[in-house]
Structures are given as structure tokens and as C-alpha cells.
Protein backbone atom coordinates (compact mmCIF):
# COMPACT_ATOMS: atom_id res chain seq x y z
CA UNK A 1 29.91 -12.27 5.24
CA UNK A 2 31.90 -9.16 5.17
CA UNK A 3 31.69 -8.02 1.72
CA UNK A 4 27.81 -8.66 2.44
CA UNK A 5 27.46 -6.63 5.53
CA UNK A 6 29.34 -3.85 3.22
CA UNK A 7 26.32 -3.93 0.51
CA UNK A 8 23.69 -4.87 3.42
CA UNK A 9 24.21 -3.04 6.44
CA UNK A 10 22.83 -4.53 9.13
CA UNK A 11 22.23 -4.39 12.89
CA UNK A 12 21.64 -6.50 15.62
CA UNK A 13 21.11 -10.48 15.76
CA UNK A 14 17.87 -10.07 13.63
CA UNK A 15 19.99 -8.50 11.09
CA UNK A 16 22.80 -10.67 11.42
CA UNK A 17 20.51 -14.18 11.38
CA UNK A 18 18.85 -12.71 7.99
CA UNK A 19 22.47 -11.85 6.43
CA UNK A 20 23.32 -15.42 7.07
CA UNK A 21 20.52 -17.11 5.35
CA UNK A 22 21.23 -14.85 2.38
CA UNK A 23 24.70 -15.77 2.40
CA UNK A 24 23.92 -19.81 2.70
CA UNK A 25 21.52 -19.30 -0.18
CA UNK A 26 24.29 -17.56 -2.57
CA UNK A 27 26.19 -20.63 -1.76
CA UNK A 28 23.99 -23.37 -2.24
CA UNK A 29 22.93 -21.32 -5.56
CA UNK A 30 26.62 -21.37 -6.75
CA UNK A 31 27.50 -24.91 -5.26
CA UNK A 32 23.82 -26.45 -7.11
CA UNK A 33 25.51 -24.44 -10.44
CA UNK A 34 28.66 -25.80 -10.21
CA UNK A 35 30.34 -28.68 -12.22
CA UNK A 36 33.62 -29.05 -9.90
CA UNK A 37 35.27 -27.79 -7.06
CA UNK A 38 36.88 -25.08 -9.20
CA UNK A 39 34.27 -24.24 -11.09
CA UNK A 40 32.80 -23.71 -7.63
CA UNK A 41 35.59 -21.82 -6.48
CA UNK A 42 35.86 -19.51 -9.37
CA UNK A 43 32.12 -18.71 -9.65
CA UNK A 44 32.59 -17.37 -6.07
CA UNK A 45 35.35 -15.67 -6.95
CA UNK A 46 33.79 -13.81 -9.39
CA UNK A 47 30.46 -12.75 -7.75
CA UNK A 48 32.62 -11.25 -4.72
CA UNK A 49 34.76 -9.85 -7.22
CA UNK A 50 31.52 -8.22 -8.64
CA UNK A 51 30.59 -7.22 -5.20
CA UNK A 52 33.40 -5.03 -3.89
CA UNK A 53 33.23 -0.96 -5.41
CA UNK A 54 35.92 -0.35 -7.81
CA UNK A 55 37.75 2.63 -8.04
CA UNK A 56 36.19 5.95 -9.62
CA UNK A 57 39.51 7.78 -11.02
CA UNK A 58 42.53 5.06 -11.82
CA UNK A 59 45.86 6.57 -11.47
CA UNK A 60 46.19 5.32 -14.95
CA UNK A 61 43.59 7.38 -16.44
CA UNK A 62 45.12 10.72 -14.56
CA UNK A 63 47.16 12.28 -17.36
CA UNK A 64 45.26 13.52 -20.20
CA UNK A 65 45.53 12.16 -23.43
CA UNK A 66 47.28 15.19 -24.87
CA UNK A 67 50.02 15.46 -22.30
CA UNK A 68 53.37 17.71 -23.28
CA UNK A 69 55.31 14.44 -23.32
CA UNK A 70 53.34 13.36 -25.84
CA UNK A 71 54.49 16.49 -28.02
CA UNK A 72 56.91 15.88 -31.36
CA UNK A 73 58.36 19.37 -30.76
């Protein structure tokens, strides 16, 4: 429900009763698509995964390719 009310702000009980029945149809979507409890499990997994914002500038990716210690000086 959280990572929902993240994409689908909403307010009130209104909102909250309609962000429930999306959430029990996601389920019974994945749990209808499943073929085992892990299967299940990791299907979930994944859409949530999908769901949450990933970062725009990875530390990794914050020296630039031609860096000094890349240098054979």
C-alpha cells in the first residue's frame, strides 16, 4: 500500500477505499498468474521493485571516464 500511495497520491477514505481495490486487484492478477508460492512471491517482488524511482546520478557513474588516474604518464 505504501509504495502505491507514493505513485497514487491519495486523500481521504474515498481515496484510500479506491487504493485498496487497486491493490487487491494487482494481487489477485499476480496470484491468478502464478504457478507456486515463489513464483508468487517473486513476481511481486519484481513489480514493487519496478515501482520504487531509482536513482538519477549513481555514485558509480560520478568520475568521468577520462579521470587523471586513469593516465599512463
Amino acid at each position: 500500500m505504501e509504495t502505491l500511495k507514493r505513485h497514487l497520491p491519495v486523500s481521504g477514505q474515498q481515496g484510500l477505499h479506491e487504493l485498496r481495490k487497486i491493490a487487491i486487484r494487482f494481487e489477485e492478477k499476480i496470484y491468478t498468474a502464478a504457478t507456486s508460492q515463489s513464483d508468487y512471491l517473486r513476481k511481486i517482488a519484481l513489480k514493487m521493485l519496478t515501482m520504487e524511482p531509482k536513482p538519477q546520478n549513481p555514485i558509480g557513474n560520478a568520475l568521468p571516464s577520462n579521470s587523471a588516474g586513469d593516465s599512463n604518464n
